[in-house]
Every structure is written in structure tokens, then in C-alpha cells.
PDB file of N, CA and C in Angstrom:
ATOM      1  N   UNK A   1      13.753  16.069 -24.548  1.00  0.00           N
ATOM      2  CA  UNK A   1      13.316  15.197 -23.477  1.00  0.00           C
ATOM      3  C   UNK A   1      13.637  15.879 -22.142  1.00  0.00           C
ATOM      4  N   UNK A   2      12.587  15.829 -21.480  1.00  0.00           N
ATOM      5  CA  UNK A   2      12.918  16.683 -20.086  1.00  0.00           C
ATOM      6  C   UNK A   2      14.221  15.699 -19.072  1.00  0.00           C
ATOM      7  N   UNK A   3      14.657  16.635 -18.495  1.00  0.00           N
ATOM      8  CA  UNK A   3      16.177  16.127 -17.478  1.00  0.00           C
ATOM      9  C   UNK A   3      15.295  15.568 -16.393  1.00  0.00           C
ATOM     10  N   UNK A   4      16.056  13.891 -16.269  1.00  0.00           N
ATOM     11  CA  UNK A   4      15.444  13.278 -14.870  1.00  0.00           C
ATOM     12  C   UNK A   4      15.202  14.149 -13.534  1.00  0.00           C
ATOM     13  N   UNK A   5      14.741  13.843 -12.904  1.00  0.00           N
ATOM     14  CA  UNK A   5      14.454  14.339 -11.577  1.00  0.00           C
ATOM     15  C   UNK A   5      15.048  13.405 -10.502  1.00  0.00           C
ATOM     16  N   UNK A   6      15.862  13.883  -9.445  1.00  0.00           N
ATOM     17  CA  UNK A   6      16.521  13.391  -8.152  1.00  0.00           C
ATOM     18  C   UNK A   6      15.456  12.530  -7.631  1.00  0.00           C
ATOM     19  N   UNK A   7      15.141  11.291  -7.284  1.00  0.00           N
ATOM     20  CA  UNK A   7      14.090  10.853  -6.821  1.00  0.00           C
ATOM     21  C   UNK A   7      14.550  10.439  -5.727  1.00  0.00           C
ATOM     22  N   UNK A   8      13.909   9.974  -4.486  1.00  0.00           N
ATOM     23  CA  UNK A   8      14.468   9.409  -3.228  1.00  0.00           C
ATOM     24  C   UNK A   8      14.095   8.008  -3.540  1.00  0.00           C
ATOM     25  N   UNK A   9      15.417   7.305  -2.623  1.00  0.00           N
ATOM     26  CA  UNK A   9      15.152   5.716  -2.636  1.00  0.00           C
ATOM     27  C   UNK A   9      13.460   4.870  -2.949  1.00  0.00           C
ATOM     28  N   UNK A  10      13.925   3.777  -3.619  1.00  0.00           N
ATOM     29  CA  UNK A  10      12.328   3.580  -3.161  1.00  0.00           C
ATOM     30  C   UNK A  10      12.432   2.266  -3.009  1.00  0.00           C
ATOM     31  N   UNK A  11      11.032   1.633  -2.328  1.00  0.00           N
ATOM     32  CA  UNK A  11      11.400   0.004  -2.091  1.00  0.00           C
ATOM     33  C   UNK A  11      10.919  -0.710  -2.849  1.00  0.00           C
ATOM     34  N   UNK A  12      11.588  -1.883  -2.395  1.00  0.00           N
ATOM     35  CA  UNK A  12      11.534  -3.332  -3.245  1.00  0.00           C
ATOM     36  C   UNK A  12      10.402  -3.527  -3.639  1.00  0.00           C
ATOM     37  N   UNK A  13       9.211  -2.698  -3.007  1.00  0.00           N
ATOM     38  CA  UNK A  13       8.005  -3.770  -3.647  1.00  0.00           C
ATOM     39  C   UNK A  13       6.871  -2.918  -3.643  1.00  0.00           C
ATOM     40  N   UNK A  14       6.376  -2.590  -4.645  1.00  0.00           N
ATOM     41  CA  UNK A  14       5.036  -1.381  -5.005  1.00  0.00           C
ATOM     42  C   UNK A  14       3.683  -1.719  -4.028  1.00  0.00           C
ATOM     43  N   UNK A  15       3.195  -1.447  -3.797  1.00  0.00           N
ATOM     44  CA  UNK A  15       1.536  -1.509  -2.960  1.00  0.00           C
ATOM     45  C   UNK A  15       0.400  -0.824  -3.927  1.00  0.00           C
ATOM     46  N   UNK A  16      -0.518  -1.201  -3.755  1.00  0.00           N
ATOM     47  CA  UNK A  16      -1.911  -0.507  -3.793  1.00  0.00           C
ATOM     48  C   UNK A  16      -2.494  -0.951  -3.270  1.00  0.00           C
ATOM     49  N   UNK A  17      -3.760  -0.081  -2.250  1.00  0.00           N
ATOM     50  CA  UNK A  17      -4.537  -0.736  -1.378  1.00  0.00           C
ATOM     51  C   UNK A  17      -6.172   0.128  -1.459  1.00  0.00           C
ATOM     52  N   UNK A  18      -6.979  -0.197  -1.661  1.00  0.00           N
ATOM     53  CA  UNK A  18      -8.693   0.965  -1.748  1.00  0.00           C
ATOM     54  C   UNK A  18      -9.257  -0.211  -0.558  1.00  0.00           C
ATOM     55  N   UNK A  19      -9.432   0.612   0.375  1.00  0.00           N
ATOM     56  CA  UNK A  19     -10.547   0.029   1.442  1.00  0.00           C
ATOM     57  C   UNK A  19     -11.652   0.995   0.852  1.00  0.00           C
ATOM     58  N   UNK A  20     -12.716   0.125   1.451  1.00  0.00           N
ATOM     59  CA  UNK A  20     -14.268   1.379   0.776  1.00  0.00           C
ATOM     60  C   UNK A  20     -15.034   0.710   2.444  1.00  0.00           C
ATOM     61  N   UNK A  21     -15.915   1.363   2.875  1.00  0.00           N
ATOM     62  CA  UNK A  21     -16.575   1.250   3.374  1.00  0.00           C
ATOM     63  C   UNK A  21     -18.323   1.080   2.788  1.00  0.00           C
ATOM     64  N   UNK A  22     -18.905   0.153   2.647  1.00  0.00           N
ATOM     65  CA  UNK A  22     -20.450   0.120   1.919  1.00  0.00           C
ATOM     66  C   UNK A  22     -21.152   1.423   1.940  1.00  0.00           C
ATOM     67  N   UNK A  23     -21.501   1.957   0.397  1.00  0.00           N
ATOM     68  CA  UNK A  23     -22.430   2.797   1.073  1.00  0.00           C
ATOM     69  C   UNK A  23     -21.756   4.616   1.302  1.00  0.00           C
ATOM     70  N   UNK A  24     -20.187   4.280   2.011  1.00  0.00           N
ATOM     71  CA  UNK A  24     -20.114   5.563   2.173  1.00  0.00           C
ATOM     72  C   UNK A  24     -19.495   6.220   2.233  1.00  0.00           C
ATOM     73  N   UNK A  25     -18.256   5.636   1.928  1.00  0.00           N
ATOM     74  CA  UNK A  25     -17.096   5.975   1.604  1.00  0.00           C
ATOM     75  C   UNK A  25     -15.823   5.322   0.853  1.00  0.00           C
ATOM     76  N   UNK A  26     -14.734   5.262   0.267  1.00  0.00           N
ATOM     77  CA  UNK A  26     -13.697   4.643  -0.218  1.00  0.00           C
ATOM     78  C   UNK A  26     -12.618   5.505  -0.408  1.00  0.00           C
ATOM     79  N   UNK A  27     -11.436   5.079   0.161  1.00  0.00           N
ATOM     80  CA  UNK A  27      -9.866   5.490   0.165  1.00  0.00           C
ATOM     81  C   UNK A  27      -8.815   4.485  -0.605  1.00  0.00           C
ATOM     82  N   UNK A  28      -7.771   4.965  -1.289  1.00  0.00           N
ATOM     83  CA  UNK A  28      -7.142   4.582  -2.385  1.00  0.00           C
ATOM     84  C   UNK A  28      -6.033   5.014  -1.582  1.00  0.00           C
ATOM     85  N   UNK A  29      -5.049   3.866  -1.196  1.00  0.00           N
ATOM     86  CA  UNK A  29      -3.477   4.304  -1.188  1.00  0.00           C
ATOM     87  C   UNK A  29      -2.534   3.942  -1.826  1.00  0.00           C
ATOM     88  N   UNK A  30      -1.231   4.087  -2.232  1.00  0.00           N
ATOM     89  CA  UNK A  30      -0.456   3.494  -2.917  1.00  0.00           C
ATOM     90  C   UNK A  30       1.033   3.761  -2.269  1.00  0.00           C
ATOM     91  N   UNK A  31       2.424   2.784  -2.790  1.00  0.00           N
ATOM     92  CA  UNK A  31       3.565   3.456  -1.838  1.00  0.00           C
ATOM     93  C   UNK A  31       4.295   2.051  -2.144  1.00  0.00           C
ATOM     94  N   UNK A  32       5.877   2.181  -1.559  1.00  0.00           N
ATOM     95  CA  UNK A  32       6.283   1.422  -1.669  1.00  0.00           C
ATOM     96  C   UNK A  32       6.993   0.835  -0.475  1.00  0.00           C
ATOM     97  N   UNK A  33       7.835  -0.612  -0.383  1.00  0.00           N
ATOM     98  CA  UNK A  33       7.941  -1.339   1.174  1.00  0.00           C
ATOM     99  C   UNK A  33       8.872  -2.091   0.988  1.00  0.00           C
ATOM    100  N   UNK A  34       9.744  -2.315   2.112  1.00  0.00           N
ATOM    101  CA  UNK A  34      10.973  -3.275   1.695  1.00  0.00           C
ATOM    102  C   UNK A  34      10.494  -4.098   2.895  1.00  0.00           C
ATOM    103  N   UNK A  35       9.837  -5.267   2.450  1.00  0.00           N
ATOM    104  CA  UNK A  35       9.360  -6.116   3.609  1.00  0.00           C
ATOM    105  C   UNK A  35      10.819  -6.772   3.891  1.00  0.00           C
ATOM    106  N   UNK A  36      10.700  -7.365   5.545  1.00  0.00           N
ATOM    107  CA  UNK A  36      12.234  -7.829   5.793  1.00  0.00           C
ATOM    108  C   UNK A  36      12.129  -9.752   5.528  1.00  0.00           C
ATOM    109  N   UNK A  37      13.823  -9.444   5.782  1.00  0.00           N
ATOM    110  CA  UNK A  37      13.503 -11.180   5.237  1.00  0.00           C
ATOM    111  C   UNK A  37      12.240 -12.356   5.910  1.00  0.00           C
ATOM    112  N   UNK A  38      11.883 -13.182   4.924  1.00  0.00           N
ATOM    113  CA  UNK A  38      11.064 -14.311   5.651  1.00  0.00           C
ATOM    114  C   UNK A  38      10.028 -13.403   5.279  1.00  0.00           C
ATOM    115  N   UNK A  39       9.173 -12.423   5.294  1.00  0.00           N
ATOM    116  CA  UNK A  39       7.727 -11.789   5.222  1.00  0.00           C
ATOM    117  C   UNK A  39       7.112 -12.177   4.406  1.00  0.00           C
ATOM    118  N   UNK A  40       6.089 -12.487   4.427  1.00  0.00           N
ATOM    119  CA  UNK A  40       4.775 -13.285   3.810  1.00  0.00           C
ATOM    120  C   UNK A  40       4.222 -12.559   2.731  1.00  0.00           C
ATOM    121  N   UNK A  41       3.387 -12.698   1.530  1.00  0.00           N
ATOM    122  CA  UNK A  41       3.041 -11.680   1.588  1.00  0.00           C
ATOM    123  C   UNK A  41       1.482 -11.409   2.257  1.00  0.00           C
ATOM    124  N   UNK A  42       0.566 -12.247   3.282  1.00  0.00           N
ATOM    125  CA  UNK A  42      -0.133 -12.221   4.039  1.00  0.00           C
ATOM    126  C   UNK A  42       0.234 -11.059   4.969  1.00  0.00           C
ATOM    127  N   UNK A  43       1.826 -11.424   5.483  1.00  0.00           N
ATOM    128  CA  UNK A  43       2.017 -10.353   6.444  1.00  0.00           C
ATOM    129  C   UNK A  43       2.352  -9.198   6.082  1.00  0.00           C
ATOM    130  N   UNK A  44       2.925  -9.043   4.565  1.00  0.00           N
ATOM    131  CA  UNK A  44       3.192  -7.597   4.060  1.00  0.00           C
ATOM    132  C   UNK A  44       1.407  -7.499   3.948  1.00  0.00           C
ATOM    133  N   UNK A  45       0.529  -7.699   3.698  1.00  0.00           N
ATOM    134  CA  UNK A  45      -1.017  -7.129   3.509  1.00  0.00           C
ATOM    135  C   UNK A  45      -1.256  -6.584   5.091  1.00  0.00           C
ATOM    136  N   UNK A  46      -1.171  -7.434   5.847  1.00  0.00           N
ATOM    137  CA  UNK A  46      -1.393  -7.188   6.970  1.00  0.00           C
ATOM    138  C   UNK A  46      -0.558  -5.777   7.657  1.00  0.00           C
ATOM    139  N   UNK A  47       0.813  -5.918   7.653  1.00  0.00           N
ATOM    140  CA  UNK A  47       1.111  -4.344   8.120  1.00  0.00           C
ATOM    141  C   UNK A  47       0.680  -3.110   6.946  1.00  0.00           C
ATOM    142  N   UNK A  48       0.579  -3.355   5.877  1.00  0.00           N
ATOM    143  CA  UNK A  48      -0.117  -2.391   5.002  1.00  0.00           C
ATOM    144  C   UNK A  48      -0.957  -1.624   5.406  1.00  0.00           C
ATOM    145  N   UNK A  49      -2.311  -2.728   5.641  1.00  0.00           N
ATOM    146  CA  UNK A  49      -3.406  -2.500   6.021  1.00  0.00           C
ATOM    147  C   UNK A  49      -3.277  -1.969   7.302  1.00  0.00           C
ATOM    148  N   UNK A  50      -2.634  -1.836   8.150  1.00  0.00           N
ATOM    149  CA  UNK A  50      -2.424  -1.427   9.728  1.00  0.00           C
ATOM    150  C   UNK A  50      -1.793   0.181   9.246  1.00  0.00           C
ATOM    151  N   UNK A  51      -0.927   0.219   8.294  1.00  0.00           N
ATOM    152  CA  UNK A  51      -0.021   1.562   8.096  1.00  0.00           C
ATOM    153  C   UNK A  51      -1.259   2.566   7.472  1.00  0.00           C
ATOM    154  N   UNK A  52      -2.435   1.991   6.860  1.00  0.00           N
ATOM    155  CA  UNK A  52      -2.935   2.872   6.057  1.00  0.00           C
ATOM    156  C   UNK A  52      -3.961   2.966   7.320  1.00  0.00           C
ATOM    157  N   UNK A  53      -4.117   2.619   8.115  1.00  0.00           N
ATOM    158  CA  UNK A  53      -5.524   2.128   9.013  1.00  0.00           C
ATOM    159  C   UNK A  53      -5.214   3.457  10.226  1.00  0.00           C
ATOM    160  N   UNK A  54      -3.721   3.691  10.297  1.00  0.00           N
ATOM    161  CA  UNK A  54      -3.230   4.297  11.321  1.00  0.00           C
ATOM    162  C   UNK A  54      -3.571   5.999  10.803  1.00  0.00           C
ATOM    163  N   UNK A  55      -3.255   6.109   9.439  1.00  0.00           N
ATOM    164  CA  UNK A  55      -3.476   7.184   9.085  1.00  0.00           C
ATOM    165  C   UNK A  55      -4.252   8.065   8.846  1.00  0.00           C
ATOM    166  N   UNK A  56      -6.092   6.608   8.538  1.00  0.00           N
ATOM    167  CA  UNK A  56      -6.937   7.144   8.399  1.00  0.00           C
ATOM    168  C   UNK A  56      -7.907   5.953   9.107  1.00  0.00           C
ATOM    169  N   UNK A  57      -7.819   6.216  10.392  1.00  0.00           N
ATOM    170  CA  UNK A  57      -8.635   5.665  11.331  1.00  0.00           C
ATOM    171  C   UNK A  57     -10.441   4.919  11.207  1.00  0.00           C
ATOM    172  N   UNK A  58     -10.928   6.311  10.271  1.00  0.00           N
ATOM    173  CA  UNK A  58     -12.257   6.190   9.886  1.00  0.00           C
ATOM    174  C   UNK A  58     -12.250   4.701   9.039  1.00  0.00           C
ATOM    175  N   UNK A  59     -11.231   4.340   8.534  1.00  0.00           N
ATOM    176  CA  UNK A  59     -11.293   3.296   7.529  1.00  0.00           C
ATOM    177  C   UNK A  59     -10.982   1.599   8.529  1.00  0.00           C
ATOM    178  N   UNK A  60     -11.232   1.761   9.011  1.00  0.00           N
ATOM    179  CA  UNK A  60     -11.039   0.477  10.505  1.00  0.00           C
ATOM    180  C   UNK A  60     -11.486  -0.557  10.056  1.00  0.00           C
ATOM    181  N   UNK A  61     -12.398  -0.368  10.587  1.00  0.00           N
ATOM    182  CA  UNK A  61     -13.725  -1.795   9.881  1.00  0.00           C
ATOM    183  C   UNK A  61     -13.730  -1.797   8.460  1.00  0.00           C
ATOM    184  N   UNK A  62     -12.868  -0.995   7.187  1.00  0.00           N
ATOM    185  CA  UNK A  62     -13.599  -1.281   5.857  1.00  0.00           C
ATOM    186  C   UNK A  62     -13.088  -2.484   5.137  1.00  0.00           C
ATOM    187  N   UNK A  63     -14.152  -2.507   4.298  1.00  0.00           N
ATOM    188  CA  UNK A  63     -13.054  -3.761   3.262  1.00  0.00           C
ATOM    189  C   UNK A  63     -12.238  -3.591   2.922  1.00  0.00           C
ATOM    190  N   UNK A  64     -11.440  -4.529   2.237  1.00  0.00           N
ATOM    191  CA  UNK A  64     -10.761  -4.080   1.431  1.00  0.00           C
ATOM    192  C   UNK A  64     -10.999  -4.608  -0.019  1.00  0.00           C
ATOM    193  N   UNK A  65     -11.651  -3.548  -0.800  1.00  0.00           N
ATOM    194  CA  UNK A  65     -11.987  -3.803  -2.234  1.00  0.00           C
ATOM    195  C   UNK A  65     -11.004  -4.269  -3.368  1.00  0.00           C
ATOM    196  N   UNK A  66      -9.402  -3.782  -3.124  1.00  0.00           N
ATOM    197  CA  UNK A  66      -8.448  -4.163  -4.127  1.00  0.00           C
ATOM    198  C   UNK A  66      -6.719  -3.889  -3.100  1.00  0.00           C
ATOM    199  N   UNK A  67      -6.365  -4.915  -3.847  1.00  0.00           N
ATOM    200  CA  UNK A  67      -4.744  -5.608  -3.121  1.00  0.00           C
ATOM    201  C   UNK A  67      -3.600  -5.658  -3.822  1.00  0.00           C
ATOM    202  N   UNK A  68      -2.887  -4.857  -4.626  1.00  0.00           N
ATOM    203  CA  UNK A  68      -1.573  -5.153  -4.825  1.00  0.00           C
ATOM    204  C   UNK A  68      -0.231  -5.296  -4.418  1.00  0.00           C
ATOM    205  N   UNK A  69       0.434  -5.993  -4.536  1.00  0.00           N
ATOM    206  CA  UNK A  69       1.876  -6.510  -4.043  1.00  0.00           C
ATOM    207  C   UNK A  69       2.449  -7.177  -5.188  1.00  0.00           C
ATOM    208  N   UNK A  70       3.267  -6.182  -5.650  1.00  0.00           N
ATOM    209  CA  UNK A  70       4.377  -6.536  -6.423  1.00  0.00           C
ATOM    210  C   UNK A  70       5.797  -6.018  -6.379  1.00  0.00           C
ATOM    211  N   UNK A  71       6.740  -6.775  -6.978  1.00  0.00           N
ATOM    212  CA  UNK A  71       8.687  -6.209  -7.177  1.00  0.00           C
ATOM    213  C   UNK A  71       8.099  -4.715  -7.814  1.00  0.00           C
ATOM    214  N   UNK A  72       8.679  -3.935  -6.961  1.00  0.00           N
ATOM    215  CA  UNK A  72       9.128  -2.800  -8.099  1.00  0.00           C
ATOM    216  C   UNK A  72       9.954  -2.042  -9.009  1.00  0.00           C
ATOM    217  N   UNK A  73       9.583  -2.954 -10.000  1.00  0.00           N
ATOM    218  CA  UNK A  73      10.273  -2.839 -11.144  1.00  0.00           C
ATOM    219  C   UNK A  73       9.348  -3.646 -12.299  1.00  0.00           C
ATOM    220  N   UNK A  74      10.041  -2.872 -13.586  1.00  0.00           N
ATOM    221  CA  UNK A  74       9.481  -3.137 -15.091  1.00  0.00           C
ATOM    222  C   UNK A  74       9.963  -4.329 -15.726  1.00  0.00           C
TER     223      UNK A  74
END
């Protein structure tokens, strides 16, 4: 069995996010987030969508085709 690997911290709560734009494009992100106390998860979608929006600008106006928010963990 291969020897674990050092991993860096990770947060409380997994993401996946695919905005597509109709027609002509679609981006897939994934990652994880330690929303702070009281956070929604409306408002964890909402800075998501702003963190991935920042990175890839072109994706502004797109939908968003698929939404996950969950604990991360098994």
C-alpha cells in the first residue's frame, strides 16, 4: 500500500460549482471552505460563486448548471 502523503489543512465543507455559459462555453470548479459562524448556505453559494467569478471573469453572466455544498467528510 503506498505511504500517505502530507496533505495541507482542508475545510469543513467540500464545493463543486460548473457555470456554463449557453452555447459556448462551461467551467467546472471544485475546493474546499470553512464558512464562518451563522453562514447560510445561500451565502456560502454566493461567495463561491464570486471566488470562482473573480478568477475567471469570462464566466460573469453564466449559469450555474450544478451546486454542491457539503461537510467534508465520509
Amino acid at each position: 500500500m503506498p505511504e500517505p502523503v502530507a496533505q495541507q489543512p482542508q475545510g469543513t465543507h467540500f464545493f463543486l460549482i460548473t457555470l456554463d455559459v449557453p452555447g459556448r462555453m462551461q467551467f467546472t470548479s471544485h475546493g474546499t471552505y470553512n464558512p464562518p459562524e451563522g453562514v447560510t448556505r445561500q451565502d456560502a453559494y454566493l461567495a463561491i460563486r464570486q471566488h470562482v467569478v473573480e478568477s475567471r471573469p469570462e464566466f460573469q453572466q453564466a449559469n450555474v448548471a450544478f451546486f454542491a455544498f457539503d461537510r467534508n467528510e465520509v
